[in-house]
C-alpha atoms as a PDB file:
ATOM      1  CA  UNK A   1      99.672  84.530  88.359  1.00  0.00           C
ATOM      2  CA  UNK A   2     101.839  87.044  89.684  1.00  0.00           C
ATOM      3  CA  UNK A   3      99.354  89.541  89.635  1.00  0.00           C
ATOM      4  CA  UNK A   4      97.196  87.715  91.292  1.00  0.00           C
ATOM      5  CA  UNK A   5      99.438  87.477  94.111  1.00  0.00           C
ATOM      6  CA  UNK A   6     100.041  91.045  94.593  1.00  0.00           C
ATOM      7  CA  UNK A   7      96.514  91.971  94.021  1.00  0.00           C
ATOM      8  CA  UNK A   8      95.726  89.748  97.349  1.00  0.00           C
ATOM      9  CA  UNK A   9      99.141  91.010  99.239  1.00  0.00           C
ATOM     10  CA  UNK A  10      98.047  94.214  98.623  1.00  0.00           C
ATOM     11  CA  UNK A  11      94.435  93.575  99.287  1.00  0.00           C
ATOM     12  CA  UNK A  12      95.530  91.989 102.368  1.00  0.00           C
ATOM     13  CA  UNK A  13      97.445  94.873 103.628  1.00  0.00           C
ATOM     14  CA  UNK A  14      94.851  97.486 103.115  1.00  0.00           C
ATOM     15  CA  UNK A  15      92.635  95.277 104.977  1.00  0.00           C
ATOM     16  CA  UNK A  16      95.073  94.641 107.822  1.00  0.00           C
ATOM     17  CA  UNK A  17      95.498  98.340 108.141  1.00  0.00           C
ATOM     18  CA  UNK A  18      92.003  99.140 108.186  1.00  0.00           C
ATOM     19  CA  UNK A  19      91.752  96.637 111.235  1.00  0.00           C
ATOM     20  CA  UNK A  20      94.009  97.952 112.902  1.00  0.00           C
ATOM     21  CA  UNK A  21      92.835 101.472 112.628  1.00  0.00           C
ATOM     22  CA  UNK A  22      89.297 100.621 113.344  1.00  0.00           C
ATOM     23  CA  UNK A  23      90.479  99.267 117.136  1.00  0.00           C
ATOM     24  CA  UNK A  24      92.873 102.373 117.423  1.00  0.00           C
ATOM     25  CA  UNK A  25      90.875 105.971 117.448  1.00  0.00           C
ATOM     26  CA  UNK A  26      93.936 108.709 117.928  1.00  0.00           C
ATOM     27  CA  UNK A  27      95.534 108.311 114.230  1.00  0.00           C
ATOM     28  CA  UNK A  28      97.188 111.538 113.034  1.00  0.00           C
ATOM     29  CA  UNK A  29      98.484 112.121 109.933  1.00  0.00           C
ATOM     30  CA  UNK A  30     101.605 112.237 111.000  1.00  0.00           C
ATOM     31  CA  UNK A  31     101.387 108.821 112.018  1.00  0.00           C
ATOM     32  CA  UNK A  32      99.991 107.521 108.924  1.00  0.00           C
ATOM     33  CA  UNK A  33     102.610 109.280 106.506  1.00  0.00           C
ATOM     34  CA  UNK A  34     105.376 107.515 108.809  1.00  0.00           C
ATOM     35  CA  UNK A  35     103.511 104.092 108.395  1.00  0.00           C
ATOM     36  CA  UNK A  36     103.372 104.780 104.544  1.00  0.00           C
ATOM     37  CA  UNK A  37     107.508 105.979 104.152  1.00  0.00           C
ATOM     38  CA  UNK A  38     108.384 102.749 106.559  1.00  0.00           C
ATOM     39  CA  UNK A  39     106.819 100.389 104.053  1.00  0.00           C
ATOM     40  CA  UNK A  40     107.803 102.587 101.227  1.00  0.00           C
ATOM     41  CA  UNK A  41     111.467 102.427 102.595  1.00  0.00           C
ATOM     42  CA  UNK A  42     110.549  98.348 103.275  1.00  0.00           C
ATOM     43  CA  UNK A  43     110.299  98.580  99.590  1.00  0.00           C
ATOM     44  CA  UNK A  44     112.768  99.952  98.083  1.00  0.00           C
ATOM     45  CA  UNK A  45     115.082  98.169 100.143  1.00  0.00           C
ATOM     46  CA  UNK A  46     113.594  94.911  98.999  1.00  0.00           C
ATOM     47  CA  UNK A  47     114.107  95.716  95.082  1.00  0.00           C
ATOM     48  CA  UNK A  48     117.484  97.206  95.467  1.00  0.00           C
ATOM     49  CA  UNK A  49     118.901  94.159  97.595  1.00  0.00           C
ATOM     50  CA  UNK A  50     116.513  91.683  95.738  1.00  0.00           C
ATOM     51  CA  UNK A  51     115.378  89.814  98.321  1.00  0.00           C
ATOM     52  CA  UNK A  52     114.207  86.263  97.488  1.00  0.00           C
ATOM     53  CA  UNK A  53     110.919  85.730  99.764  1.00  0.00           C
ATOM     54  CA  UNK A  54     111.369  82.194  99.154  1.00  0.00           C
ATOM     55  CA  UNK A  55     114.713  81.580 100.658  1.00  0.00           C
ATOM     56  CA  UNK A  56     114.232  83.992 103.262  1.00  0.00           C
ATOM     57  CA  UNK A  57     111.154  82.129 104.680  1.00  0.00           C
ATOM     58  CA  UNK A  58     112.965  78.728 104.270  1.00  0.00           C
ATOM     59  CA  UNK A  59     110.033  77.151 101.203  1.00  0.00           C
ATOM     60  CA  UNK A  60     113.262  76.481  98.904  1.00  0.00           C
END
């Protein structure tokens, strides 16, 4: 089940992206390799600090 739900987080971020980038014509790369290193950073951040989703939202 876990997979599941980071199959459709990640399904639902590419598709969020691609939205966004459909309305927006002037992308560079440069913009999109910042957009990639702030989430990459986002992640990394959330593993070292182990961040509980659930008690951060307030569904405990």
């Amino acid at each position: 089940m876990n997979k599941n739900i980071l199959l459709a987080v990640t399904s639902g971020t590419i598709a969020a992206a691609a939205l966004v980038l459909s309305f927006r014509s002037s992308v560079t790369a440069d913009s999109l390799i910042g957009f990639a290193s702030v989430l990459g950073l986002l992640g990394i951040a959330t593993l070292e600090y182990r961040i509980n989703w659930k008690r951060l939202l307030g569904l405990n």
